[in-house]
C-alpha atoms as a PDB file:
ATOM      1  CA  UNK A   1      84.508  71.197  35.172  1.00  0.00           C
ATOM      2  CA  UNK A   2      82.662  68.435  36.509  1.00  0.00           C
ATOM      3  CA  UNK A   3      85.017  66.951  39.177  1.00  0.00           C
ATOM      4  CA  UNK A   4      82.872  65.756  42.349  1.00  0.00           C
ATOM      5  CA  UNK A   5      80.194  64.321  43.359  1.00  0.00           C
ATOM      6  CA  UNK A   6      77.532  65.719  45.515  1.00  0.00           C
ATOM      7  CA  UNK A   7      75.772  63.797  48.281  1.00  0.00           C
ATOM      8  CA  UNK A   8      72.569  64.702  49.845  1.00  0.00           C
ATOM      9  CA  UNK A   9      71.637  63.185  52.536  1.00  0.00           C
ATOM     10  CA  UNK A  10      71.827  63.018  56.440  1.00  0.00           C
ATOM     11  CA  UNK A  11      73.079  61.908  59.549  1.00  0.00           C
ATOM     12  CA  UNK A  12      71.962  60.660  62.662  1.00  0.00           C
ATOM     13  CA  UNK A  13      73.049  58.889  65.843  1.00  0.00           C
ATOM     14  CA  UNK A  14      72.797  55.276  65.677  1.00  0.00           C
ATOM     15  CA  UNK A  15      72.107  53.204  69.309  1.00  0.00           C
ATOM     16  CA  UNK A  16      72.960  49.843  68.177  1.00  0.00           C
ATOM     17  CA  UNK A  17      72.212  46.393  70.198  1.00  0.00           C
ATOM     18  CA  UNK A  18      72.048  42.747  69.938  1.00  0.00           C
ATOM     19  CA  UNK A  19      69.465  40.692  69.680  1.00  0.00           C
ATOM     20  CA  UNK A  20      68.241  37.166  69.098  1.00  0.00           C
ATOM     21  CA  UNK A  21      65.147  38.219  67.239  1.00  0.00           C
ATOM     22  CA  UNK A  22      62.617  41.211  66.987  1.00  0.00           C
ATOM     23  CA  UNK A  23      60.038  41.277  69.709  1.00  0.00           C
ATOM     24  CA  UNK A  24      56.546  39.715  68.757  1.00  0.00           C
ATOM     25  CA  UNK A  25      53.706  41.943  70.368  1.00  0.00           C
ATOM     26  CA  UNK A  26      53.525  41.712  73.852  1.00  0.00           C
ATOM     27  CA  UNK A  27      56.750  40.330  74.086  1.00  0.00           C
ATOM     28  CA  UNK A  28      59.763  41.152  76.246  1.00  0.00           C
ATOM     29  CA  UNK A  29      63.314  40.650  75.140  1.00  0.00           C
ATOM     30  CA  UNK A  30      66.445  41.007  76.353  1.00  0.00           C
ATOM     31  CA  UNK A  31      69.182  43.465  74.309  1.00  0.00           C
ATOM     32  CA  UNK A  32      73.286  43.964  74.595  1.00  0.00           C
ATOM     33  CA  UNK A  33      74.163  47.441  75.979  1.00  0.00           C
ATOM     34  CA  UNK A  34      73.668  49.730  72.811  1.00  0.00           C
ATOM     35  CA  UNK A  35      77.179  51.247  70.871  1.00  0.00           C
ATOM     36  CA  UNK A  36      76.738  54.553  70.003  1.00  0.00           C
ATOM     37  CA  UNK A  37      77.639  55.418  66.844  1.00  0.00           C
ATOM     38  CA  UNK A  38      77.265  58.018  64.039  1.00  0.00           C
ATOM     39  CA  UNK A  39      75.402  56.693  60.687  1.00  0.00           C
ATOM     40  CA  UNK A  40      73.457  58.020  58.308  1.00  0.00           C
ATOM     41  CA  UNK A  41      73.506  56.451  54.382  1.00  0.00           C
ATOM     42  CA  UNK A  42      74.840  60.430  53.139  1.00  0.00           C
ATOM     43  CA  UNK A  43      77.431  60.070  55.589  1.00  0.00           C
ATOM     44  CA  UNK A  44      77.984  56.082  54.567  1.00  0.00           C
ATOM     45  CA  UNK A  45      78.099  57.526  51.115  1.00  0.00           C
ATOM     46  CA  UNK A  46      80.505  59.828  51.592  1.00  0.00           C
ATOM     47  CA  UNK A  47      83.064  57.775  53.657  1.00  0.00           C
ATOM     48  CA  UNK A  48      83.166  55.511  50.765  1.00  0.00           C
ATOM     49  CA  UNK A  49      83.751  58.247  48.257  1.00  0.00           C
ATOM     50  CA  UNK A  50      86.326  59.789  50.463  1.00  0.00           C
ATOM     51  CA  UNK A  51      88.487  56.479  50.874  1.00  0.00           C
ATOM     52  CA  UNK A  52      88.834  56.084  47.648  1.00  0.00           C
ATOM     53  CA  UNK A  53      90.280  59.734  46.990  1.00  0.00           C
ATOM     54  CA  UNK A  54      86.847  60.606  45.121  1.00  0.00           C
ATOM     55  CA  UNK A  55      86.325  64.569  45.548  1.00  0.00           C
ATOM     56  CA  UNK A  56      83.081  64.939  47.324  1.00  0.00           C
ATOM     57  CA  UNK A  57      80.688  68.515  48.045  1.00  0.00           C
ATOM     58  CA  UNK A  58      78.357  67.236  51.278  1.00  0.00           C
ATOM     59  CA  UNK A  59      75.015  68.463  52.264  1.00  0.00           C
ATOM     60  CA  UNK A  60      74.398  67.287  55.633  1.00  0.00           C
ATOM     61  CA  UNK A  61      72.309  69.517  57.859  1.00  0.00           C
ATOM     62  CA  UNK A  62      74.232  69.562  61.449  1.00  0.00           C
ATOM     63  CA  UNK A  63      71.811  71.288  64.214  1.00  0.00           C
ATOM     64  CA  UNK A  64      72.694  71.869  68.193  1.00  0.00           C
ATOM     65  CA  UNK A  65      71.685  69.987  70.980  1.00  0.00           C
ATOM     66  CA  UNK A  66      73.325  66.174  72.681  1.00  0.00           C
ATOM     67  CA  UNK A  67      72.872  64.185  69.068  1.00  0.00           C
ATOM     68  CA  UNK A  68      73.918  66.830  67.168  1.00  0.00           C
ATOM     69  CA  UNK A  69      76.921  67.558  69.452  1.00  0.00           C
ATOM     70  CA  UNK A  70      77.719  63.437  68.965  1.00  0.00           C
ATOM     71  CA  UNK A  71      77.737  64.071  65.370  1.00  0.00           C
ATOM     72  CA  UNK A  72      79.871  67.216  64.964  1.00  0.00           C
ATOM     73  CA  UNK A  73      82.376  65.582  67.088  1.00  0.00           C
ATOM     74  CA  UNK A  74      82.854  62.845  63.987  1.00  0.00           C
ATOM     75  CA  UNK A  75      82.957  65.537  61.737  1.00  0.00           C
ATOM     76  CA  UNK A  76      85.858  67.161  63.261  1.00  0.00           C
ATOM     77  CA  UNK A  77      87.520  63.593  64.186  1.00  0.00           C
ATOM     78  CA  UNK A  78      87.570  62.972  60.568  1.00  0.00           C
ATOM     79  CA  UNK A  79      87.855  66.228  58.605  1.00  0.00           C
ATOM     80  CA  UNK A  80      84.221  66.122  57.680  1.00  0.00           C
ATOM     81  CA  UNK A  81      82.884  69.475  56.281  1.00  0.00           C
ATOM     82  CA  UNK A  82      78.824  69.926  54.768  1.00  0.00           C
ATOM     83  CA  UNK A  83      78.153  73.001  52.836  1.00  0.00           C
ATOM     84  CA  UNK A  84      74.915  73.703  54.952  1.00  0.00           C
ATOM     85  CA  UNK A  85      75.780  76.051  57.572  1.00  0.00           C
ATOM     86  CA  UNK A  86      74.675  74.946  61.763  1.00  0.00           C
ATOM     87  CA  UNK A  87      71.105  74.977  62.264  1.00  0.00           C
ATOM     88  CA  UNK A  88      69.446  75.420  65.415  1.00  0.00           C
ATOM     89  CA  UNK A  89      67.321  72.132  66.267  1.00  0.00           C
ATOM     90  CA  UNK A  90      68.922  68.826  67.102  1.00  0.00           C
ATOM     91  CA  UNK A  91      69.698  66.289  64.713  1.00  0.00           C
ATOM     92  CA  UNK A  92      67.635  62.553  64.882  1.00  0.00           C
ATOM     93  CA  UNK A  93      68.467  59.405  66.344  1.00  0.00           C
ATOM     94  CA  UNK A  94      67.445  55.780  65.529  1.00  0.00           C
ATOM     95  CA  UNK A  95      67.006  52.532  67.639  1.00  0.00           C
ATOM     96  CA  UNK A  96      68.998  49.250  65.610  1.00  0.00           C
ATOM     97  CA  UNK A  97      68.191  46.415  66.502  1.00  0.00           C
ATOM     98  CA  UNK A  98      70.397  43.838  64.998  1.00  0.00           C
ATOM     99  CA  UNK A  99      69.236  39.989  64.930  1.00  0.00           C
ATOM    100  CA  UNK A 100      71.616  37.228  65.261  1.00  0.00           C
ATOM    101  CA  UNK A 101      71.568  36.561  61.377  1.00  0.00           C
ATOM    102  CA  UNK A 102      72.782  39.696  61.020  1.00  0.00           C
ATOM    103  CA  UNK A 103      69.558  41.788  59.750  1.00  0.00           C
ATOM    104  CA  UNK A 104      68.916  44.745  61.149  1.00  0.00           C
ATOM    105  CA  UNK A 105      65.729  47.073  61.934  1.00  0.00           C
ATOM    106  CA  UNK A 106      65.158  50.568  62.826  1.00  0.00           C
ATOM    107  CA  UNK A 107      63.303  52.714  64.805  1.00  0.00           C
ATOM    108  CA  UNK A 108      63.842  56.057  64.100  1.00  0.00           C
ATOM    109  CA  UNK A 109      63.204  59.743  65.513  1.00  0.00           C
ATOM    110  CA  UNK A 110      63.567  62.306  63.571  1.00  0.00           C
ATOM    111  CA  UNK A 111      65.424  65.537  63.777  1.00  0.00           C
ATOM    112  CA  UNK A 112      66.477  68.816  61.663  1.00  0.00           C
ATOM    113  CA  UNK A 113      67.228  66.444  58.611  1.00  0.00           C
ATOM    114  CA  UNK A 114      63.689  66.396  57.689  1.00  0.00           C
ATOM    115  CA  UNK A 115      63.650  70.217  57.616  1.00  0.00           C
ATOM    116  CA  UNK A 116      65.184  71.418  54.345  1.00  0.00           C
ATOM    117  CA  UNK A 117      65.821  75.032  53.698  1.00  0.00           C
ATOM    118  CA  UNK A 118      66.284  76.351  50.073  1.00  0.00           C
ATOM    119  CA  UNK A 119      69.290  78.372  51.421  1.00  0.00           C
ATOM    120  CA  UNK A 120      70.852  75.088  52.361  1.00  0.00           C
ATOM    121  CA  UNK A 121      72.054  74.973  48.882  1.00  0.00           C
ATOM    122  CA  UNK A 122      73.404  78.163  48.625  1.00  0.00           C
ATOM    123  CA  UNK A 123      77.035  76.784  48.464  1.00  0.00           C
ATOM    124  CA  UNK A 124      76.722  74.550  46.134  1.00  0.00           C
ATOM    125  CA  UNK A 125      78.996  74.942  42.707  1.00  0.00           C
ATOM    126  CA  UNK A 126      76.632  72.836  40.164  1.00  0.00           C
ATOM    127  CA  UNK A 127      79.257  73.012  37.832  1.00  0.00           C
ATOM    128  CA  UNK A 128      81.546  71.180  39.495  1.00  0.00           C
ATOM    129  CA  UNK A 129      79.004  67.731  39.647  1.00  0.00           C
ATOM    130  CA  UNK A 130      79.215  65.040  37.588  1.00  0.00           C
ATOM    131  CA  UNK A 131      76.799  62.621  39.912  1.00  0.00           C
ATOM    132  CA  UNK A 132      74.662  63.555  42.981  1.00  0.00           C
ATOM    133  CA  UNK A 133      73.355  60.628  45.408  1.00  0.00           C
ATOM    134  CA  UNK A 134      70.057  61.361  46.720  1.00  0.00           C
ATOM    135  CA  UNK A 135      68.603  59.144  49.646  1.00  0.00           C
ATOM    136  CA  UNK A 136      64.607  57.985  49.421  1.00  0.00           C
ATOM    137  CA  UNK A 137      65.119  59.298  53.237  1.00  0.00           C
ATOM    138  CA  UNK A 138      65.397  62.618  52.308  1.00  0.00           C
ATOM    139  CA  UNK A 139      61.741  62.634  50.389  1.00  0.00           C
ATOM    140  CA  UNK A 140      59.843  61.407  52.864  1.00  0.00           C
ATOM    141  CA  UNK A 141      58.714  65.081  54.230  1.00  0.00           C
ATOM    142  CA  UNK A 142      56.905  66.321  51.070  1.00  0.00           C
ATOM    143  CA  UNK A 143      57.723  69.468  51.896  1.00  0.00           C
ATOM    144  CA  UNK A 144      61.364  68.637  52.597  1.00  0.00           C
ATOM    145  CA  UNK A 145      60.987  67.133  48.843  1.00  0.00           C
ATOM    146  CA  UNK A 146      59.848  69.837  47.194  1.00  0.00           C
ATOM    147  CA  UNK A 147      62.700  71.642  47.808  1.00  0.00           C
ATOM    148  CA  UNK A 148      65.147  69.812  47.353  1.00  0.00           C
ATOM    149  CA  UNK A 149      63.559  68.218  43.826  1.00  0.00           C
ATOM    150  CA  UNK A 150      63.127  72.056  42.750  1.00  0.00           C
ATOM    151  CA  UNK A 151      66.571  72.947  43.531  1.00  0.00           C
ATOM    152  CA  UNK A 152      67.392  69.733  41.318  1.00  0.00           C
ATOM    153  CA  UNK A 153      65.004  70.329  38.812  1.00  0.00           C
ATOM    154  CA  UNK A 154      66.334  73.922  38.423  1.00  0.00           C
ATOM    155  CA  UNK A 155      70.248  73.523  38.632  1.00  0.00           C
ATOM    156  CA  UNK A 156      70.693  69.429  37.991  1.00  0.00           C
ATOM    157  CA  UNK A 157      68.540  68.491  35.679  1.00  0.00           C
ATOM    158  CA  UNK A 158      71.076  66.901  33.103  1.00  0.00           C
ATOM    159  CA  UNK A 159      73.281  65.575  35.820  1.00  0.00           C
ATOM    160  CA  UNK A 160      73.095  61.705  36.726  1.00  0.00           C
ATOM    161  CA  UNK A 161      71.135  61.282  40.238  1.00  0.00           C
ATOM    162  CA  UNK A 162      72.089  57.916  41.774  1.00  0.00           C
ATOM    163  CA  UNK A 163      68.523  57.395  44.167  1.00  0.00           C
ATOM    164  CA  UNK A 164      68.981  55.090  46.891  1.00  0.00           C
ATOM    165  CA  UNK A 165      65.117  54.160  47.349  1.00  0.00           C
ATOM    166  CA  UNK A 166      65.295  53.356  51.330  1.00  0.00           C
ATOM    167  CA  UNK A 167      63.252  51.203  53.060  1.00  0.00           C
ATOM    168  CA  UNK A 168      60.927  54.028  53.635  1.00  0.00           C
ATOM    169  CA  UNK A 169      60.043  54.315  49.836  1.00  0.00           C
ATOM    170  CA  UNK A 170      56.740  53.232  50.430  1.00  0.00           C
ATOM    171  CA  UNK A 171      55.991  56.175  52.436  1.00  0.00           C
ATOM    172  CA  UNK A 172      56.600  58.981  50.013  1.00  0.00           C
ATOM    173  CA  UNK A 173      53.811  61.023  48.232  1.00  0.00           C
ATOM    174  CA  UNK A 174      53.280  59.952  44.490  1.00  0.00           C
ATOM    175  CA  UNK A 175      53.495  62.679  43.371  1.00  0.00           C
ATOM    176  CA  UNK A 176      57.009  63.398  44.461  1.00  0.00           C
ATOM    177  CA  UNK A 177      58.102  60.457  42.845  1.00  0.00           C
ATOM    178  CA  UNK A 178      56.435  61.352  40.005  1.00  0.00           C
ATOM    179  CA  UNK A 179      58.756  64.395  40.235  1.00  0.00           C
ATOM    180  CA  UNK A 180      61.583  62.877  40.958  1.00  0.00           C
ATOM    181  CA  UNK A 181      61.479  60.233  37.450  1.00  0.00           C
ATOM    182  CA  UNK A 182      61.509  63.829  35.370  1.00  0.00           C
ATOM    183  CA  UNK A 183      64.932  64.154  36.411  1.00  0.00           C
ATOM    184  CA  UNK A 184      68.235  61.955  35.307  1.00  0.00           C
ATOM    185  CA  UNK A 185      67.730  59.197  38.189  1.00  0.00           C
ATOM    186  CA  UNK A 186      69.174  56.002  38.258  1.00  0.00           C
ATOM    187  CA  UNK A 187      66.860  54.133  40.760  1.00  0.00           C
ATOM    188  CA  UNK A 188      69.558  51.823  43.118  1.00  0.00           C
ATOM    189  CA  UNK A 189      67.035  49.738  45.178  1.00  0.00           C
ATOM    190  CA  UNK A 190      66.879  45.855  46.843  1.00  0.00           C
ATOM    191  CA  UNK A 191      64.066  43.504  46.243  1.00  0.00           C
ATOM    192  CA  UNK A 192      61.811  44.937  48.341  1.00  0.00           C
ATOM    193  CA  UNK A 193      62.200  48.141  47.260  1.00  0.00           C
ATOM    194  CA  UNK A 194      62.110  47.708  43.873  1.00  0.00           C
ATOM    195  CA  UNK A 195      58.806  45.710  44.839  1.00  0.00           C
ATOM    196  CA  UNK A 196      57.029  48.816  45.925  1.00  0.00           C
ATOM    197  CA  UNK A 197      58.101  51.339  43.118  1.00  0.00           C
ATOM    198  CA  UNK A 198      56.384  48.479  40.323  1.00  0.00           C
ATOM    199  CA  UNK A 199      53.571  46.794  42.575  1.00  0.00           C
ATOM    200  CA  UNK A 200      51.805  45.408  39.288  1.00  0.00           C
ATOM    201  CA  UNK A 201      54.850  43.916  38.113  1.00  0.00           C
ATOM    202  CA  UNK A 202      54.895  40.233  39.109  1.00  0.00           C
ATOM    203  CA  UNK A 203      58.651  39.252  38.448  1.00  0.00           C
ATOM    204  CA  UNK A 204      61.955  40.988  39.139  1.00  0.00           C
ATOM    205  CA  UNK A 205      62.570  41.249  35.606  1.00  0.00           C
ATOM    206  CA  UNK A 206      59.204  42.853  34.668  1.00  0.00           C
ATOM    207  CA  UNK A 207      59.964  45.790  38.000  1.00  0.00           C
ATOM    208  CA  UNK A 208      63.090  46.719  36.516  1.00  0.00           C
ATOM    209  CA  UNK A 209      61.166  47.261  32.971  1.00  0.00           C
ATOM    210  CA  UNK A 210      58.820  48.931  34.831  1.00  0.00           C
ATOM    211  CA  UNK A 211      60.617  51.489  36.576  1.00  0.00           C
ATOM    212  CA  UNK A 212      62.977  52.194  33.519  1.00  0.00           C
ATOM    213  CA  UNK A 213      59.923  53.323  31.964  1.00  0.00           C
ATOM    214  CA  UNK A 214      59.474  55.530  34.595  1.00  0.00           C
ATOM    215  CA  UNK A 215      62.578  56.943  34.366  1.00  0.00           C
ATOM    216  CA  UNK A 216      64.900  56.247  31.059  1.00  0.00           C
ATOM    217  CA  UNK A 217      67.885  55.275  33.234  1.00  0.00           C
ATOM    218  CA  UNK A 218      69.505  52.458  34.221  1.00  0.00           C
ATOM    219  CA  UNK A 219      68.048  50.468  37.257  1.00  0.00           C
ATOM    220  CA  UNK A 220      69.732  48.385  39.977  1.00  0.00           C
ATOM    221  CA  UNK A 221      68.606  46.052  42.036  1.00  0.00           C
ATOM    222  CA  UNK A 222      70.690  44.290  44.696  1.00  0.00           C
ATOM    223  CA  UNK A 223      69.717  41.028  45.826  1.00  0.00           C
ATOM    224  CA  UNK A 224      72.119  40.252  48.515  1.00  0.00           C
ATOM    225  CA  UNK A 225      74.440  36.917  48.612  1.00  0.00           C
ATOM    226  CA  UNK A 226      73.049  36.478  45.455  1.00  0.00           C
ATOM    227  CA  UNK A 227      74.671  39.910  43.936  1.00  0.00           C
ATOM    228  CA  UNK A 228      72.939  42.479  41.550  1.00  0.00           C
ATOM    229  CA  UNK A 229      70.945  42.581  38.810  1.00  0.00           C
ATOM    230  CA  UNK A 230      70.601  45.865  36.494  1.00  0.00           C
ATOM    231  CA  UNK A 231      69.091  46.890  33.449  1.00  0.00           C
ATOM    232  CA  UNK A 232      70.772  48.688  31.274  1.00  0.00           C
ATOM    233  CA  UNK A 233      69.140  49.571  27.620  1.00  0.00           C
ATOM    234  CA  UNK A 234      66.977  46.602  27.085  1.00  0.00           C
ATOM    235  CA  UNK A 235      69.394  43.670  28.492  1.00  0.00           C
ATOM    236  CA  UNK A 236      69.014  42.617  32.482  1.00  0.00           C
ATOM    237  CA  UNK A 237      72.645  41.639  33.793  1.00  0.00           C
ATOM    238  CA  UNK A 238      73.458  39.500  36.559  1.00  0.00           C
ATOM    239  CA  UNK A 239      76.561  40.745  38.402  1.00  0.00           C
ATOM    240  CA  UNK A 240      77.257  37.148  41.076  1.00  0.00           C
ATOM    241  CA  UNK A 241      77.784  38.642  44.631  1.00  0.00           C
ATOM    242  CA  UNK A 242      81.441  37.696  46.854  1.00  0.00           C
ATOM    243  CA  UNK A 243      81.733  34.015  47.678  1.00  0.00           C
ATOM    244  CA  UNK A 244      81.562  32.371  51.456  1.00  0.00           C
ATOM    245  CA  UNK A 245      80.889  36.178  53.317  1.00  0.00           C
ATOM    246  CA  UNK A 246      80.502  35.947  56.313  1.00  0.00           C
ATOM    247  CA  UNK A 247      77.837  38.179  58.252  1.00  0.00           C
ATOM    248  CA  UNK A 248      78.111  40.175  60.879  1.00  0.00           C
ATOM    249  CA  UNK A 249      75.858  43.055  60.383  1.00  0.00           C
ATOM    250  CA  UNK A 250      74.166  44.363  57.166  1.00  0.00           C
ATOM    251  CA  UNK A 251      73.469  47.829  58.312  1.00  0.00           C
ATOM    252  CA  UNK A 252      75.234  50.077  55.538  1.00  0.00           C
ATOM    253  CA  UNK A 253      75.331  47.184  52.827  1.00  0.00           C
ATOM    254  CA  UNK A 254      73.634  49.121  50.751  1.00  0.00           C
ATOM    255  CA  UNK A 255      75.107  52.716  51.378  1.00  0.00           C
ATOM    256  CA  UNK A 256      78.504  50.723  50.497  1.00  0.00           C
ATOM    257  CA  UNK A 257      77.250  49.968  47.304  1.00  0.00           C
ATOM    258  CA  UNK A 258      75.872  53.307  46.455  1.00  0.00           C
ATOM    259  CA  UNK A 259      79.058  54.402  47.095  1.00  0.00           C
ATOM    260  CA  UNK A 260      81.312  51.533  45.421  1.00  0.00           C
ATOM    261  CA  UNK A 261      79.196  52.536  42.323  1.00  0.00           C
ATOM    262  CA  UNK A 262      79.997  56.385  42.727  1.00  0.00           C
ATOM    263  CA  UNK A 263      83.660  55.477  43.320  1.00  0.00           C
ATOM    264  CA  UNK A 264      83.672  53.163  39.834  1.00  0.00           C
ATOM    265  CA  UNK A 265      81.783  55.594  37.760  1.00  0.00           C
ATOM    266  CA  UNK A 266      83.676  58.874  38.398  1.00  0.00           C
ATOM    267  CA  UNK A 267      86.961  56.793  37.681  1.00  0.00           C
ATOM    268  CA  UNK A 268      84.936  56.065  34.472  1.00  0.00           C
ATOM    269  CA  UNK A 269      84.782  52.544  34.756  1.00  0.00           C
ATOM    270  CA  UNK A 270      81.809  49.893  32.816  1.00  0.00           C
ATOM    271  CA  UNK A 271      78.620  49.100  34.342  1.00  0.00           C
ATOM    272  CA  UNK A 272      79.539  45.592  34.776  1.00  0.00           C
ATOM    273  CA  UNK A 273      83.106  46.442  36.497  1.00  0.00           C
ATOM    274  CA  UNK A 274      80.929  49.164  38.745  1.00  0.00           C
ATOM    275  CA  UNK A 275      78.443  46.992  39.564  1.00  0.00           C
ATOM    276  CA  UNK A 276      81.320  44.284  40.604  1.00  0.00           C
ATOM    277  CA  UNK A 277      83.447  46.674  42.401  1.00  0.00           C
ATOM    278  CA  UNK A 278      80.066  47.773  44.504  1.00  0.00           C
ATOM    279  CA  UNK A 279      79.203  44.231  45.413  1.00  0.00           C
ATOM    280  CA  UNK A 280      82.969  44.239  46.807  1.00  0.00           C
ATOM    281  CA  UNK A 281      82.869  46.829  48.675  1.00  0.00           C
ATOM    282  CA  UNK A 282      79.116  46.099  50.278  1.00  0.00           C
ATOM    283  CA  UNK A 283      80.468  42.499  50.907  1.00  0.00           C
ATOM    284  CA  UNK A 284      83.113  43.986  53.306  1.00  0.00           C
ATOM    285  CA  UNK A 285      80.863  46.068  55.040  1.00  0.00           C
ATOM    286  CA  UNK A 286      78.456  43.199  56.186  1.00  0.00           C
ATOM    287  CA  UNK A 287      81.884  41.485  58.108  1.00  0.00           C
ATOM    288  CA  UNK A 288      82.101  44.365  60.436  1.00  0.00           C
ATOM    289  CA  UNK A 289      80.597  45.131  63.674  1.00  0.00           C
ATOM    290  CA  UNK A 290      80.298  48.505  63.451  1.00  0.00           C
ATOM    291  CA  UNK A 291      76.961  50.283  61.548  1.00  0.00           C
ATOM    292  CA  UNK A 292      79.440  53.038  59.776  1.00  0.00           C
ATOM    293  CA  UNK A 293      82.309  53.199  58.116  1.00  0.00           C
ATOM    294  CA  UNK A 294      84.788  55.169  60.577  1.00  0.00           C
END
């Protein structure tokens, strides 16, 4: 009985500052103390599945050592369980640096979430899945991505995958993406992103053709303020993003919306009313402070 969805994914210790504007080269800058805090878009996902009473099977590799230690101590503050067992090296960390219009860029080191195992899905009920979110993150090691796309390929391959692209979609091997479109993905990307999956496309409209070519699935494309566009058969829809928002931070807009979109599907709603109740939820996440959503 397909009652949950499964997010892979990881998570990582955010150090989060303020700053005017990103440094040009050679240039020093000043910075607020950083807030530590525990992100990760998996983990993003998941909170937003969770608040909204949606069953949820996580696969999170936690490892040992001081960022790892930060991170287990969420887990246990809020009841947070992964079906991957503790590993043995330390989990990564990133640098945020947040400007004062509220974008954000990150520096990141990584740790044992760029190490998959095949026995890291040992645990996992297939049966039970009726969506699985995927993060581009998570394919950026190819050999990371093998795994995991076999373990799809071999025990998912009918079951919707939800693929949040990541700004690091430009760095993964063709040939795992060309992987990755034989399986049921829904491609959830912004502008930029959906830029670099159809560089010979020269409008928006004409990228989201593209890449449902590629893959036979719907495609979404969020475009901030302005809201989300998807395509959906052969029709692009405009879904108008929340009025007068005001931003703080958009670090986690999109996780919100990959998981206001999880949250709307498994309660079997339309594509329009998903795509609406995502923009919702992504719009309240860009008013807070904080980088997660604990």
């Amino acid at each position: 009985m397909t009652t949950k969805v499964l997010v892979i994914g990881a998570a990582l210790v955010d150090l989060m500052t303020n700053v005017d504007h990103l440094p040009h080269a050679g240039e020093d800058i000043s910075a607020d103390t950083p807030k530590i805090t525990v992100g990760g878009c998996a983990l993003n996902v998941c909170s937003a599945l969770q608040k909204n009473n949606i069953a949820v099977d996580l696969l999170i590799p936690v490892g040992q050592g001081p960022y790892a230690q930060i991170i287990q101590k969420q887990f246990i503050q809020h009841n947070i369980h992964s079906l991957i067992t503790p590993q043995k090296s330390d989990n990564g960390w990133d640098l945020c640096l947040v400007e004062a219009n509220g974008e954000r860029s990150f520096v990141t080191f990584a740790g044992v979430e760029q190490s998959w195992q095949e026995d890291w899905f040992v645990n996992c009920d297939w049966s039970n899945y009726q969506y699985i979110y995927l993060s581009g993150y998570e394919l950026e090691n190819k050999t990371s991505a093998q795994i995991i796309l076999r373990q799809l390929r071999q025990n998912a391959s009918q079951i919707p995958i939800l693929f949040d692209a990541s700004p690091r979609i430009g760095a993964l091997d063709p040939t795992i993406l060309r992987e990755l479109w034989q399986l049921s993905v829904i491609v959830h990307a912004n502008q930029a992103e959906l830029a670099i999956l159809a560089t010979q496309a020269t409008s928006l409209k004409q990228q989201l053709f593209h890449v449902k070519q590629l893959t036979q699935m719907p495609v979404i494309a969020t475009l901030g303020a302005h809201g989300t566009i998807y395509l959906l058969d052969n029709e692009c829809i405009l879904v108008p993003g929340e009025a007068a928002v005001k931003i703080q931070n958009t670090s986690g807009a999109g996780d919100a919306h990959c998981g206001g979109l999880l949250v709307a599907k498994m309660q079997n709603k339309t594509w329009p009313r998903a795509i609406q109740f995502a923009n919702e939820l992504a719009a309240l996440v860009v008013q807070k402070a904080a980088s997660n959503f604990y």
